[in-house]
C-alpha atoms as a PDB file:
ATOM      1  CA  UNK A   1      23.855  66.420  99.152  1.00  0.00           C
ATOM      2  CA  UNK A   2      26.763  67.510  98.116  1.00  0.00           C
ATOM      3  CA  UNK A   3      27.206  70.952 100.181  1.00  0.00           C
ATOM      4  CA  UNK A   4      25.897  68.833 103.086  1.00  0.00           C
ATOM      5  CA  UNK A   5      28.573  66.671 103.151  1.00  0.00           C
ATOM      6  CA  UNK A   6      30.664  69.603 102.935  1.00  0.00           C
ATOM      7  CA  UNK A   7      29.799  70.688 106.110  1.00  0.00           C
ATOM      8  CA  UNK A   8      29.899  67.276 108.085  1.00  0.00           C
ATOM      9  CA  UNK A   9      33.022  67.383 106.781  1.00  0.00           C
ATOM     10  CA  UNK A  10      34.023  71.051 108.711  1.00  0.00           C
ATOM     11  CA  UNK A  11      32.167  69.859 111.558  1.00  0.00           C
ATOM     12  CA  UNK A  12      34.494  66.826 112.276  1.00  0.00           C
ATOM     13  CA  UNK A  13      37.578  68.757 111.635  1.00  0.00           C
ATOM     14  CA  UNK A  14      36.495  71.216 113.832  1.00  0.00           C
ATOM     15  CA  UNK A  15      35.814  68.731 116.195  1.00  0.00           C
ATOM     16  CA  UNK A  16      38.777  66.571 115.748  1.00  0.00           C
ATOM     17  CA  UNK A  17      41.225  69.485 116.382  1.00  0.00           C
ATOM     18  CA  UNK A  18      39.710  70.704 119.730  1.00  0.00           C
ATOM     19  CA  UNK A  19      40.189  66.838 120.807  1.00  0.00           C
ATOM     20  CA  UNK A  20      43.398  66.863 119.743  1.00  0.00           C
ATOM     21  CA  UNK A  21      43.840  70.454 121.335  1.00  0.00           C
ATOM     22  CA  UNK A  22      42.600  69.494 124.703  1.00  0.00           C
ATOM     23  CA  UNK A  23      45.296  66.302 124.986  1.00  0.00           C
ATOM     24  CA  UNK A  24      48.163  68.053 123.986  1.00  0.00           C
ATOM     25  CA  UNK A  25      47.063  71.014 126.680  1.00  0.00           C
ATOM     26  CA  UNK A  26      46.608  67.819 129.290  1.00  0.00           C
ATOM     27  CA  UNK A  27      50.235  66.216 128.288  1.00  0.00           C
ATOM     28  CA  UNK A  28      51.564  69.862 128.891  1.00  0.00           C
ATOM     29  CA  UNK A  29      49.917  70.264 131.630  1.00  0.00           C
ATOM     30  CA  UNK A  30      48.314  73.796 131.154  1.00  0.00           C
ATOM     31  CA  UNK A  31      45.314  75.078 133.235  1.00  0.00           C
ATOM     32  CA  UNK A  32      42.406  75.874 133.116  1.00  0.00           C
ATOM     33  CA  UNK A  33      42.481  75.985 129.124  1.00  0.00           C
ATOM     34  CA  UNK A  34      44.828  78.776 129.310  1.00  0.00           C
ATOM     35  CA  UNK A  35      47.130  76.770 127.145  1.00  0.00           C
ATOM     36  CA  UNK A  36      49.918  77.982 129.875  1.00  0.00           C
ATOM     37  CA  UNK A  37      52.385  75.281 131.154  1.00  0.00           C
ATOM     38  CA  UNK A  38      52.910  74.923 134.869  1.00  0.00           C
ATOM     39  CA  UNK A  39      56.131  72.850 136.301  1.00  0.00           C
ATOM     40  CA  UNK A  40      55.094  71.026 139.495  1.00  0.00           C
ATOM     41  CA  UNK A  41      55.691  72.981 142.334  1.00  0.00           C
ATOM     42  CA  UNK A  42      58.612  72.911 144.631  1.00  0.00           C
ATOM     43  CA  UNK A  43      58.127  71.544 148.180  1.00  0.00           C
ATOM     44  CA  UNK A  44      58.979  74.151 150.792  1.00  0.00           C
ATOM     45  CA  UNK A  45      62.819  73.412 152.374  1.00  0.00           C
ATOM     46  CA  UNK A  46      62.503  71.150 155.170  1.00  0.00           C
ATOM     47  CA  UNK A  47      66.133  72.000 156.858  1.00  0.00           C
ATOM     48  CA  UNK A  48      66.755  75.409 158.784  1.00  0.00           C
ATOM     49  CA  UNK A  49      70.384  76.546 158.492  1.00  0.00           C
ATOM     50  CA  UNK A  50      70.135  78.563 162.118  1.00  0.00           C
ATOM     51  CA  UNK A  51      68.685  76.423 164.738  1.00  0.00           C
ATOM     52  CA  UNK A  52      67.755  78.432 167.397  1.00  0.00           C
ATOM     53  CA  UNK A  53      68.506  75.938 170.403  1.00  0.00           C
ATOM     54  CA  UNK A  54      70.894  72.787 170.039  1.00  0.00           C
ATOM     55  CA  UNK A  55      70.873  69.953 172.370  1.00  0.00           C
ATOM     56  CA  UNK A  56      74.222  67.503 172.263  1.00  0.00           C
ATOM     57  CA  UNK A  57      73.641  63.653 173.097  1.00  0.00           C
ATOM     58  CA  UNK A  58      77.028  60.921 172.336  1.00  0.00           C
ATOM     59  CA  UNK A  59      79.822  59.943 174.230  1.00  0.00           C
ATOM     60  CA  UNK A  60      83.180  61.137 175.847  1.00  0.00           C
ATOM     61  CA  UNK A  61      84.267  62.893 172.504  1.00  0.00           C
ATOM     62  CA  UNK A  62      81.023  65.095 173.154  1.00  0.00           C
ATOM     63  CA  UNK A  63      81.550  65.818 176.721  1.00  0.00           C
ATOM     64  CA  UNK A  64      85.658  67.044 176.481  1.00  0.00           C
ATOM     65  CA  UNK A  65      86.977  64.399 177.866  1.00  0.00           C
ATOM     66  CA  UNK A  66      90.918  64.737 178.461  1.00  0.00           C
ATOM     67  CA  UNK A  67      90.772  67.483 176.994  1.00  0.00           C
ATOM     68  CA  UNK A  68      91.800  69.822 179.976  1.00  0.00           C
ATOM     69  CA  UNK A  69      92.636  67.034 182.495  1.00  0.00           C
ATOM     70  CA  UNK A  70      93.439  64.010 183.110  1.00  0.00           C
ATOM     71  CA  UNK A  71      90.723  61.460 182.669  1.00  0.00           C
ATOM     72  CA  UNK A  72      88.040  64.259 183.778  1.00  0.00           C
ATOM     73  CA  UNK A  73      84.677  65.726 181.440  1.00  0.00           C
ATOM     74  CA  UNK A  74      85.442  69.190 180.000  1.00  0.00           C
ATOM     75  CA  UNK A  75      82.201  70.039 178.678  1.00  0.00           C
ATOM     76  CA  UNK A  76      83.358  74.090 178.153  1.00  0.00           C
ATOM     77  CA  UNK A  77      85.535  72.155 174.761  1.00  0.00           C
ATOM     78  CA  UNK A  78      82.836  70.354 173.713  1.00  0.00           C
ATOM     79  CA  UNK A  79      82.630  70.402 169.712  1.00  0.00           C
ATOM     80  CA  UNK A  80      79.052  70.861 170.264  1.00  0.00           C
ATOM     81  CA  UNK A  81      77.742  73.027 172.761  1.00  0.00           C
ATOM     82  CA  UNK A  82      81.232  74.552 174.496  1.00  0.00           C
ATOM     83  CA  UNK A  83      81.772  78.074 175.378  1.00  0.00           C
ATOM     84  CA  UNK A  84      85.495  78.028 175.064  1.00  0.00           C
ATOM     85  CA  UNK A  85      86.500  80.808 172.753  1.00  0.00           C
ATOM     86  CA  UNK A  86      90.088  78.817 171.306  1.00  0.00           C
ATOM     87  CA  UNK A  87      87.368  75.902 170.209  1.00  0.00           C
ATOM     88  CA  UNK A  88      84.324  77.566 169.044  1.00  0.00           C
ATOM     89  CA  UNK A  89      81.546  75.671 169.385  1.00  0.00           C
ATOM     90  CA  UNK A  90      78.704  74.499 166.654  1.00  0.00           C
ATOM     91  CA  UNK A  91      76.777  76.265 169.378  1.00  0.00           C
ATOM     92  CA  UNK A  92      78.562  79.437 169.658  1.00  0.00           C
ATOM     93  CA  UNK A  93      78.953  79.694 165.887  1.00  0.00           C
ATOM     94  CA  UNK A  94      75.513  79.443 165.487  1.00  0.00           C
ATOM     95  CA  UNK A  95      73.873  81.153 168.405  1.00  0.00           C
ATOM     96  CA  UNK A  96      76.219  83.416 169.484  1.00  0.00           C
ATOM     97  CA  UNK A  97      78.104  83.411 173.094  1.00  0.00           C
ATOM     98  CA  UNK A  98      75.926  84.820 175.274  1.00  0.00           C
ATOM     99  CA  UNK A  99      72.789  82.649 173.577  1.00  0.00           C
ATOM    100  CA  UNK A 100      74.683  79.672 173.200  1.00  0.00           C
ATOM    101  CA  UNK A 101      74.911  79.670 177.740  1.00  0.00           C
ATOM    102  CA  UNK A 102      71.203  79.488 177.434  1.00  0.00           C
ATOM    103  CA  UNK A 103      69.686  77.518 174.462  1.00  0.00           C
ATOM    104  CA  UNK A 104      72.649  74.333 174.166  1.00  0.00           C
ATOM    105  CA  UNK A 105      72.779  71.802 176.585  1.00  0.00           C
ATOM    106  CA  UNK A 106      74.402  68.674 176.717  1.00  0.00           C
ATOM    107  CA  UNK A 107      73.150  65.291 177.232  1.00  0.00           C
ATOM    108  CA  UNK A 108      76.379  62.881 176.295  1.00  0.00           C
ATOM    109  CA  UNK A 109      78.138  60.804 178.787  1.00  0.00           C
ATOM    110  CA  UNK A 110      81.143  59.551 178.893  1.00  0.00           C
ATOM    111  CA  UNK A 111      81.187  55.717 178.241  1.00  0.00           C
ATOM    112  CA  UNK A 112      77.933  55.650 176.104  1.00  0.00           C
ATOM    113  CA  UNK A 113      77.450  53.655 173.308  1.00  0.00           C
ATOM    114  CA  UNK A 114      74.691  53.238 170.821  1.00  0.00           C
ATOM    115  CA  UNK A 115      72.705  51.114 173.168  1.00  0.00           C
ATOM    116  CA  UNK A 116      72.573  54.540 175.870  1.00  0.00           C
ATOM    117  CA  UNK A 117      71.603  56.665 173.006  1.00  0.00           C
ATOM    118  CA  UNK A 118      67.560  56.348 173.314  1.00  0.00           C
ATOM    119  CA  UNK A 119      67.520  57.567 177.374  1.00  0.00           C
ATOM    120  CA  UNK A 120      69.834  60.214 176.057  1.00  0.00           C
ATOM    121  CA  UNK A 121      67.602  61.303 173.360  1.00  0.00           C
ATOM    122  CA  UNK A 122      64.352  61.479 175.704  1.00  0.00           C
ATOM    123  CA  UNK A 123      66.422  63.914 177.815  1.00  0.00           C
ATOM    124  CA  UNK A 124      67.596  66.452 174.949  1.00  0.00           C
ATOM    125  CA  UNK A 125      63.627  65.898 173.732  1.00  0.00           C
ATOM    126  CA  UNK A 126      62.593  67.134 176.652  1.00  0.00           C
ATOM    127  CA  UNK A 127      64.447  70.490 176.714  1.00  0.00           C
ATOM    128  CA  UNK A 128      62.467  70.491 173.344  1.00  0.00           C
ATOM    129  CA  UNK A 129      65.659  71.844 170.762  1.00  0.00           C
ATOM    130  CA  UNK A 130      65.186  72.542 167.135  1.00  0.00           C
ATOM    131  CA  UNK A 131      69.176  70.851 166.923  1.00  0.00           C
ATOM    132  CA  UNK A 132      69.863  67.333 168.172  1.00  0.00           C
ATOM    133  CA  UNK A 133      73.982  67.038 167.526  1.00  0.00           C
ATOM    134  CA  UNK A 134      74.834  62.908 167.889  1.00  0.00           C
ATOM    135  CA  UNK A 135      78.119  61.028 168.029  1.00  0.00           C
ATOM    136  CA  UNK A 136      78.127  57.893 169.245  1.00  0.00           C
ATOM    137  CA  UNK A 137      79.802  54.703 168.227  1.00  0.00           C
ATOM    138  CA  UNK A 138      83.312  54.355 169.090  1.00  0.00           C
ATOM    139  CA  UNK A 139      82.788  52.750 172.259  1.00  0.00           C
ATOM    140  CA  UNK A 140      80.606  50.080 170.469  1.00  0.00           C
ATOM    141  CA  UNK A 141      84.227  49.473 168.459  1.00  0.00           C
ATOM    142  CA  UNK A 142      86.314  49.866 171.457  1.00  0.00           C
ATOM    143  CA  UNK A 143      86.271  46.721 173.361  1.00  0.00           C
ATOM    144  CA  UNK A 144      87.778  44.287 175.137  1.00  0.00           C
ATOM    145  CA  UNK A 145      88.067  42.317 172.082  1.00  0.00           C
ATOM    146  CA  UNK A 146      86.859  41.458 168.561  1.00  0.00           C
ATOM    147  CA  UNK A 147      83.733  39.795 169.487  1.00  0.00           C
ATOM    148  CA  UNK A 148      82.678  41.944 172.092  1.00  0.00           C
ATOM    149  CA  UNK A 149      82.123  44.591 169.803  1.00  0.00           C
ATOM    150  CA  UNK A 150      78.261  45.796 169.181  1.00  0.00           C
ATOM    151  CA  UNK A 151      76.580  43.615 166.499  1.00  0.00           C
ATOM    152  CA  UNK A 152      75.701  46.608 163.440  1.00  0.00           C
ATOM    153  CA  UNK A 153      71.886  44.770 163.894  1.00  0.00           C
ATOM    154  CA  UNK A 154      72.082  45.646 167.333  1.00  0.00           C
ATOM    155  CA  UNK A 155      73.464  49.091 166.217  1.00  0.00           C
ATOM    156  CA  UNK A 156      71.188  49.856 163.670  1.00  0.00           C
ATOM    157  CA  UNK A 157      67.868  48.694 165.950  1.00  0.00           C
ATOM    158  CA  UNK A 158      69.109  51.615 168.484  1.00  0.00           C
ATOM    159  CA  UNK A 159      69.951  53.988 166.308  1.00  0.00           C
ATOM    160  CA  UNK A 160      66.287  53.797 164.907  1.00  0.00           C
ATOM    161  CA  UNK A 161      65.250  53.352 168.051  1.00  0.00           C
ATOM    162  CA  UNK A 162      66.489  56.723 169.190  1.00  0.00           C
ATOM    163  CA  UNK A 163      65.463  58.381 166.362  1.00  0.00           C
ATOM    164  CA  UNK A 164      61.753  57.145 166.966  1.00  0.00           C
ATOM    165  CA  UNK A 165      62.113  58.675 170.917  1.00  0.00           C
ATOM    166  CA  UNK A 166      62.864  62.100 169.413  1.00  0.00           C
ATOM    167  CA  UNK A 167      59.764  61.722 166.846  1.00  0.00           C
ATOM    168  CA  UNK A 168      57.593  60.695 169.626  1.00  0.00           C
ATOM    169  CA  UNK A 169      57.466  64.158 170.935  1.00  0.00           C
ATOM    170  CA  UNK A 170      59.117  66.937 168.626  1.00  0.00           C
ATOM    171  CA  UNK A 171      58.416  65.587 165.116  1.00  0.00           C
ATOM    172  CA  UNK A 172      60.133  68.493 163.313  1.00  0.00           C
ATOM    173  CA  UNK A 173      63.258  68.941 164.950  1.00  0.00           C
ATOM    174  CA  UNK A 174      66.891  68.534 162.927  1.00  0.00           C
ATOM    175  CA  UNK A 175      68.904  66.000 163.500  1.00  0.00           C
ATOM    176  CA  UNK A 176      72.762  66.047 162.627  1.00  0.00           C
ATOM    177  CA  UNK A 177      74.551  63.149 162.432  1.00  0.00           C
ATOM    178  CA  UNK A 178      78.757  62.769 163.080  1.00  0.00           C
ATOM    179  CA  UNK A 179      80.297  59.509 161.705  1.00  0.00           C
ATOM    180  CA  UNK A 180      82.915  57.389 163.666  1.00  0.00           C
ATOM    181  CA  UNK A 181      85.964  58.599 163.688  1.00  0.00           C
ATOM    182  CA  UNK A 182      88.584  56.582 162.135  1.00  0.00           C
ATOM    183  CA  UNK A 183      90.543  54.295 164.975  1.00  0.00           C
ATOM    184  CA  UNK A 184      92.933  52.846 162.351  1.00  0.00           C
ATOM    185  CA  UNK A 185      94.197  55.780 161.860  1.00  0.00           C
ATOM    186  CA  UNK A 186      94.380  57.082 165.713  1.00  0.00           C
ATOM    187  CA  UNK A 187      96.484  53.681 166.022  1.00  0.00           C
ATOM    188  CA  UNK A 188      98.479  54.599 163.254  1.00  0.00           C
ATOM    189  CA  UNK A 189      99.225  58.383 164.778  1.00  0.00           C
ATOM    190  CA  UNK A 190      99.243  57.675 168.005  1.00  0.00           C
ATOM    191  CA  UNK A 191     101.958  54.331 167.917  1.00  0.00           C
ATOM    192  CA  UNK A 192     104.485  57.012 167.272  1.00  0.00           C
ATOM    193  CA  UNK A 193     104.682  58.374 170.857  1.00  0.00           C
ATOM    194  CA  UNK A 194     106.333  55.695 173.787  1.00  0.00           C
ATOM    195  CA  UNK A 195     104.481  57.579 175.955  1.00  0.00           C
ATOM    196  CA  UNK A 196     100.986  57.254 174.363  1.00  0.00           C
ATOM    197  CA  UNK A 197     101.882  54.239 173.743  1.00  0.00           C
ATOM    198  CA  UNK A 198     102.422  53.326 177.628  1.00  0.00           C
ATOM    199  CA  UNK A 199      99.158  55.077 178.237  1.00  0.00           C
ATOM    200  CA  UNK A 200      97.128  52.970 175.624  1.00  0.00           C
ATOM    201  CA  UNK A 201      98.351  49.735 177.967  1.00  0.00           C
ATOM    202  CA  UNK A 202      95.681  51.387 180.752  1.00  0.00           C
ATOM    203  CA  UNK A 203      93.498  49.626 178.879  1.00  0.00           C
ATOM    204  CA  UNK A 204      92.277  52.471 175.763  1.00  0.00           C
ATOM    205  CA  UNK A 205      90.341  50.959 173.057  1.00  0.00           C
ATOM    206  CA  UNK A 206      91.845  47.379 173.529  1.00  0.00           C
ATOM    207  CA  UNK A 207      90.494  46.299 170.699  1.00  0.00           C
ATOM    208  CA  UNK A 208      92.198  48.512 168.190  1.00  0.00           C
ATOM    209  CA  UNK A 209      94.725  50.062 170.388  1.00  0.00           C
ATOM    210  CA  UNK A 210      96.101  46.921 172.311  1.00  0.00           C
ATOM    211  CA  UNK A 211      99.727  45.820 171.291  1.00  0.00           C
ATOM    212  CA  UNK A 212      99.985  48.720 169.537  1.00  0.00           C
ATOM    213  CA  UNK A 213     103.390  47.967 167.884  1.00  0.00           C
ATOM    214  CA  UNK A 214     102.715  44.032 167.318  1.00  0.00           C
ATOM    215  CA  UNK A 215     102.268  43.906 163.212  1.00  0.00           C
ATOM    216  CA  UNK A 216     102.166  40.547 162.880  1.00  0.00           C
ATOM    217  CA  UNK A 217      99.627  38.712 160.903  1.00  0.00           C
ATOM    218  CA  UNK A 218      97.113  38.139 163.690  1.00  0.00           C
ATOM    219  CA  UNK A 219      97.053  42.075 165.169  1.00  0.00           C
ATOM    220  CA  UNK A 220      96.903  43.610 161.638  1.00  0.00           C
ATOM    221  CA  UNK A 221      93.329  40.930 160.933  1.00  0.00           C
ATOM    222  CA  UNK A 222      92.289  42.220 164.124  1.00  0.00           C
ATOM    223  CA  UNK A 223      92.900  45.880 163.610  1.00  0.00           C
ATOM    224  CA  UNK A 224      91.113  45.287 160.140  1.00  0.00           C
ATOM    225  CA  UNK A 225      87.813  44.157 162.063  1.00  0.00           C
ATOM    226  CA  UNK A 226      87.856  46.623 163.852  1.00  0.00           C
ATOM    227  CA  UNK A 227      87.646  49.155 161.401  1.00  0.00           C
ATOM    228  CA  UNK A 228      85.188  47.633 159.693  1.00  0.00           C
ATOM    229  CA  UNK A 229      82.943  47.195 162.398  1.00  0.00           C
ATOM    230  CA  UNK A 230      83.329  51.351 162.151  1.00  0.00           C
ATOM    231  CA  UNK A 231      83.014  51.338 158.802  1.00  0.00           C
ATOM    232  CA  UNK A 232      79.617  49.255 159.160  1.00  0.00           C
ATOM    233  CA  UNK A 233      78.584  51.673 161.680  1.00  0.00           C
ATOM    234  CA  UNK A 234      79.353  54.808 159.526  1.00  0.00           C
ATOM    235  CA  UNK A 235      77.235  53.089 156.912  1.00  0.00           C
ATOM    236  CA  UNK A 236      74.278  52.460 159.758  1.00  0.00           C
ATOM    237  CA  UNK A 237      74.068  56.082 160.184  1.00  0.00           C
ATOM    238  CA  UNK A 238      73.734  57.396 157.398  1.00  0.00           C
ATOM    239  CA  UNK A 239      71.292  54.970 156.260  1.00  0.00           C
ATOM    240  CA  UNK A 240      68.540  55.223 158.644  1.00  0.00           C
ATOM    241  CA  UNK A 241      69.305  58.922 159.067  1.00  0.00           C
ATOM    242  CA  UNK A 242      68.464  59.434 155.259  1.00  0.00           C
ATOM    243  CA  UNK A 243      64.630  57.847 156.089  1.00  0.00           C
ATOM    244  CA  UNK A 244      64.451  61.303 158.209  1.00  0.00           C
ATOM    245  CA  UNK A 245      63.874  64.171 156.105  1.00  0.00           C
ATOM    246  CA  UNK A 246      65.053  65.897 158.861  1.00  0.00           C
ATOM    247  CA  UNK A 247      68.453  64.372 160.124  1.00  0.00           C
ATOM    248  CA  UNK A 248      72.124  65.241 158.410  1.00  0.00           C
ATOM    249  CA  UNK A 249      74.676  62.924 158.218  1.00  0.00           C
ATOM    250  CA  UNK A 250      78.205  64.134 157.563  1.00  0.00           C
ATOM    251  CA  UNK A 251      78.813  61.671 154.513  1.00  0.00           C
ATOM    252  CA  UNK A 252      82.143  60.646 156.783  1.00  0.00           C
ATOM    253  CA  UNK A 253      83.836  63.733 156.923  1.00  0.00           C
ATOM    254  CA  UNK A 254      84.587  62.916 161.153  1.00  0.00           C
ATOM    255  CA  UNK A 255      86.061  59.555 159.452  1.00  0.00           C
ATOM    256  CA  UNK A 256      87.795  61.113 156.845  1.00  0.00           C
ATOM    257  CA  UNK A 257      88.950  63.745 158.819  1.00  0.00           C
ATOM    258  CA  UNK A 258      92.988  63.459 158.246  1.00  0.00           C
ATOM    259  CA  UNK A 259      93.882  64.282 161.958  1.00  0.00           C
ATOM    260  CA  UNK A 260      97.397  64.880 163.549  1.00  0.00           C
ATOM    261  CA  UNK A 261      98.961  64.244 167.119  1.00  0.00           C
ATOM    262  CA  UNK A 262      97.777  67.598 167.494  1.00  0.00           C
ATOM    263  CA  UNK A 263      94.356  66.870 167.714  1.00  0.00           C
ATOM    264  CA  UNK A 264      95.088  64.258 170.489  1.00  0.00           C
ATOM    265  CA  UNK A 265      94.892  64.764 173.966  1.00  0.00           C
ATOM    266  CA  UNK A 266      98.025  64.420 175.469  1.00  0.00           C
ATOM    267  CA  UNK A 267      96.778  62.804 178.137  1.00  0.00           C
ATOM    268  CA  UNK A 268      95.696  59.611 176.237  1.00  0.00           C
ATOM    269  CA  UNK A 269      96.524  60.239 172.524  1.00  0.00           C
ATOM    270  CA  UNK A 270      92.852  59.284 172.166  1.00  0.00           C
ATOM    271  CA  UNK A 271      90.468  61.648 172.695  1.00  0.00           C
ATOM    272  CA  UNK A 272      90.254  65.072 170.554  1.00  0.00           C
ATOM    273  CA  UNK A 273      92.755  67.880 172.106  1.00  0.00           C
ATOM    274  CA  UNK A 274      90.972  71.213 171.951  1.00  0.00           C
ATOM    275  CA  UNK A 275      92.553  71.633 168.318  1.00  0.00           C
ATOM    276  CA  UNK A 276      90.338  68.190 167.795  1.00  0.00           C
ATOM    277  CA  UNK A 277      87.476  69.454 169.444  1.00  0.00           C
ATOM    278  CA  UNK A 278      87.599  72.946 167.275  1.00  0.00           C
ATOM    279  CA  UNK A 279      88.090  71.003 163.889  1.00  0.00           C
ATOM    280  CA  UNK A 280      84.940  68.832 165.217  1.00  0.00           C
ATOM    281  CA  UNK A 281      82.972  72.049 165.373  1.00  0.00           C
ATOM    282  CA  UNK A 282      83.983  73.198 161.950  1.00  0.00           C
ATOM    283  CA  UNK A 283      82.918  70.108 160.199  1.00  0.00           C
ATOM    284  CA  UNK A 284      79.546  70.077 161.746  1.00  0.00           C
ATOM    285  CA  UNK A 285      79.108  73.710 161.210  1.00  0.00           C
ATOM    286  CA  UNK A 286      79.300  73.268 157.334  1.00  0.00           C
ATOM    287  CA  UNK A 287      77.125  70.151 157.148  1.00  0.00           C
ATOM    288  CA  UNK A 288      74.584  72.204 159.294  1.00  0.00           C
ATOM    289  CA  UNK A 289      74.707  75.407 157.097  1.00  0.00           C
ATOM    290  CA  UNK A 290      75.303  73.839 153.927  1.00  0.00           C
ATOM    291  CA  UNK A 291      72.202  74.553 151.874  1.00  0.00           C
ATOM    292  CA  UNK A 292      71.879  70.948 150.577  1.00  0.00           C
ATOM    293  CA  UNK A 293      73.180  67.902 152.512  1.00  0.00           C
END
């Protein structure tokens, strides 16, 4: 009895460590009772640093305007997809010159706002790019007035809305996504030339720029709207653009961007100079390359 009970004894020990074996090796997470741990693997990168075809969509800012003439499109400085050497183009940097002729193209129109974007983005889908480029949104700010300004629900319904077109038909494409420049500080820059001044009374972003040297109580609330209303837009960006995998915003560098009277046209001390348009470039060159977001 007694050597019997001995080896019931071994038996459940034996048994009792290979149970305990077998969890531990299940906590670790080994294989195949190799007693090897495995971390989880790492999803494949999602995000191509060199897009091999870019297609622009936005507003004015996009398409050069004033930026060679007068209140004319001068799509050769565009930020985005412009062959001009002195600005040097998100295209050009990454495809090259001669490339860059044949895979951008640009879709932006002077004018747009966020409410334009989606018929925009069906066009640049249709070229079928592995780069969309968007800025859009200062014309929403740019009103008349205060309340004519785009609602941010209305905002963020087309933004989505736009993104969604693009999805329809090329479901892996990158997106990158420019914030709103900041208008409060254009005012601030731009108030301290009579002349841009004068040309701000044509009727320039009323809504910010109008009155431009009246600081009472009343203009500075207004001015103060307004740049929220671009602050809520900044934040609409890069909120739906972070439920695509495959859209970039620029966390607000555009906004943050600490631009000069240099980087004005001097044609309205409103729209980005070719200096503007080159510094533009730059900062979506780095969130495009940049090997996280």
């Amino acid at each position: 009895m007694r050597k019997r009970g001995h080896r019931v004894r071994a038996v459940v020990a034996v048994l009792t460590a290979a149970v305990l074996a077998a969890g531990c090796d299940s906590i670790r997470g080994d294989h195949a009772g190799t007693g090897v741990s495995r971390a989880p693997a790492r999803p494949a990168p999602v995000w191509d640093r060199s897009p091999d075809s870019i297609a622009a969509v936005g507003d004015s800012i996009t398409r050069g305007f004033d930026a060679c003439a007068v209140f004319s499109d001068c799509p050769e400085v565009s930020w985005a997809t412009g062959s001009d050497a002195s600005v040097d183009s998100l295209a050009v940097r990454l495809l090259g010159p001669a490339k860059a002729a044949s895979r951008s193209w640009n879709y932006a129109v002077t004018g747009a706002r966020m409410a334009d974007l989606p018929g925009q983005m069906a066009r640049a889908a249709a070229r079928g790019p592995e780069l969309v480029t968007v800025m859009v949104g200062a014309n929403d700010a740019c009103r008349a007035s205060v309340s004519a300004m785009t609602p941010v629900k209305e905002f963020r319904a087309d933004f989505a809305k736009s993104l969604r077109t693009l999805r329809t038909t090329l479901p892996k494409t990158q997106v990158y996504v420019a914030s709103v420049p900041n208008l409060q500080r254009l005012w601030s820059k731009g108030r301290t030339d009579p002349l841009g001044k004068q040309v701000w009374k044509l009727g320039i972003c009323p809504s910010m720029l109008g009155a431009a040297d009246d600081l009472t109580a009343a203009a500075t609330k207004r001015r103060e709207k307004v740049q929220q209303r671009v602050e809520d837009y900044n934040t609409v960006l890069k909120d739906v653009c972070a439920t695509d995998p495959r859209c970039r915003f620029d966390g607000n560098a555009v906004f943050d961007y600490r631009f000069g009277t240099g980087q004005l046209s001097r044609w309205d001390w409103f729209h980005p100079s070719r200096s503007g348009q080159a510094r533009l470039a730059e900062i979506a060159y780095r969130t495009v390359t940049a090997e996280r977001p």
